[in-house]
Protein backbone atom coordinates (compact mmCIF):
# COMPACT_ATOMS: atom_id res chain seq x y z
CA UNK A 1 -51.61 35.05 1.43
CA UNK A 2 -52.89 38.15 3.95
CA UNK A 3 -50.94 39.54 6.45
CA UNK A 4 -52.23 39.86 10.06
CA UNK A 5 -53.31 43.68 10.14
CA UNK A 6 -51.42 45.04 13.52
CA UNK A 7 -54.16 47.30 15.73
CA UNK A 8 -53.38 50.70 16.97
CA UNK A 9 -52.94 51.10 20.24
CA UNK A 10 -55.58 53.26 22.26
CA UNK A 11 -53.11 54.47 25.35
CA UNK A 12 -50.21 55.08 23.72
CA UNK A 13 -48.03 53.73 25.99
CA UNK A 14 -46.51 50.91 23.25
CA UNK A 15 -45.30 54.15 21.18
CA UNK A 16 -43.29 55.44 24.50
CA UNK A 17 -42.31 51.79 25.23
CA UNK A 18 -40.92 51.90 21.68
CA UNK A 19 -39.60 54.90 21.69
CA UNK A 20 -37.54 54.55 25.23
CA UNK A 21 -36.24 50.70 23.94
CA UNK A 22 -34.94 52.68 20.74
CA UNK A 23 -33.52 55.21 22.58
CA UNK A 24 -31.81 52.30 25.36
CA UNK A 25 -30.67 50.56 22.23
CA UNK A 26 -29.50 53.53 20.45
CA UNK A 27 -27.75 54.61 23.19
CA UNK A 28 -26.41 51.73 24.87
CA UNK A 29 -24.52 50.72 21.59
CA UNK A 30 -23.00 54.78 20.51
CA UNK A 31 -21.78 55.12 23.86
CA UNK A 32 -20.17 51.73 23.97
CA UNK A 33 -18.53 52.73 20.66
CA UNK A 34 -17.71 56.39 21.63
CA UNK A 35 -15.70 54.79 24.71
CA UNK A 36 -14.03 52.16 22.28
CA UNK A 37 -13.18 55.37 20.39
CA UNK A 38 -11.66 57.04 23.26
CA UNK A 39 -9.50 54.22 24.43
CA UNK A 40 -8.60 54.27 20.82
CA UNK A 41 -7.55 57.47 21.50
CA UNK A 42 -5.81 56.99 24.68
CA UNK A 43 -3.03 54.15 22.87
CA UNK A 44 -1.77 57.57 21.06
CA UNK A 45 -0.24 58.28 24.65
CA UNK A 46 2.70 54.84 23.49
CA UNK A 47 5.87 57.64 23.34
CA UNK A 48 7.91 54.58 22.40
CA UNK A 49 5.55 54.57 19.24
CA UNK A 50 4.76 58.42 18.89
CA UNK A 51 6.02 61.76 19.46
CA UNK A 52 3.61 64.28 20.87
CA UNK A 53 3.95 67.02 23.87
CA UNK A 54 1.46 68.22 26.33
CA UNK A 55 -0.14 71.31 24.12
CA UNK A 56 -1.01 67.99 21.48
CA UNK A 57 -2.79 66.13 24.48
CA UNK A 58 -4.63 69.34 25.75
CA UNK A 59 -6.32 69.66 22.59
CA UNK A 60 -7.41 66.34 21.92
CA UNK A 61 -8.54 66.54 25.83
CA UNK A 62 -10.45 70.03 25.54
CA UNK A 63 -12.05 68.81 22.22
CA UNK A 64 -13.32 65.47 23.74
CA UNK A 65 -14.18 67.84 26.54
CA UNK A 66 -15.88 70.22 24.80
CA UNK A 67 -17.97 67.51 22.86
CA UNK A 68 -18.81 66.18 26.30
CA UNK A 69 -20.47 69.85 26.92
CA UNK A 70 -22.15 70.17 23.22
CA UNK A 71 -24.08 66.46 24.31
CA UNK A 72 -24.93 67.76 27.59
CA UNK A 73 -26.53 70.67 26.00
CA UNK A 74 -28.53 68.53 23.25
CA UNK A 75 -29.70 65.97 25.63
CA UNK A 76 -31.27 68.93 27.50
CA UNK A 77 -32.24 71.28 24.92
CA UNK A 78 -34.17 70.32 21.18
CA UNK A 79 -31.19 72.82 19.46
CA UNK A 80 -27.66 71.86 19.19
CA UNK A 81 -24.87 71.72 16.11
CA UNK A 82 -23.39 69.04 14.15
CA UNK A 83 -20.07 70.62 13.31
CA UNK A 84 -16.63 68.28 13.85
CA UNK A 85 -13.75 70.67 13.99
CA UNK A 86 -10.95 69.76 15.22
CA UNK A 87 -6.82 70.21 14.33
CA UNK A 88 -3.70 69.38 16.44
C-alpha cells in the first residue's frame, strides 16, 4: 500500500505555525505542572504535620526565586544552565 507523500511547504509559515503550537503545548502543560509542584510545595507550610522555621522557608523561597530569574534569563537569551542545587 503507498503512503500519501506530504509536500513541502513554499512560505514557511506551517514550520512557525508548528513550531509556536509546540511551544503553546509545551508550555502550557510544564507550567501547569511547575505550579502543581509549587502548591506541592506550599502543603510543607501544615506545622501540625512538620517542623520547620523561617531560615527553612527562605531557602526554599529564594531557590524557587532564583529559578524564576535563571527562566527569565533563558527565555531571553540562547545560553543558560541546567544545574539543580539546592539543600535546606
Amino acid at each position: 500500500m503507498l503512503r500519501p507523500v506530504r509536500k513541502a511547504e513554499d512560505d514557511g509559515a506551517s514550520g512557525t505555525d508548528s513550531k509556536r503550537e509546540k511551544f503553546v503545548k509545551l508550555a502550557e502543560g510544564r507550567t501547569k505542572n511547575a505550579i502543581s509542584a509549587i502548591r506541592v510545595i506550599g502543603k510543607l507550610g501544615n506545622k501540625n504535620a512538620y517542623e520547620f522555621d523561617d531560615s527553612d522557608v527562605q531557602k526554599i523561597v529564594r531557590a524557587l526565586s532564583k529559578e524564576v530569574d535563571a527562566l527569565k534569563a533563558r527565555m531571553s537569551s540562547s545560553t543558560g544552565k541546567e544545574t539543580i542545587d539546592f539543600k535546606l
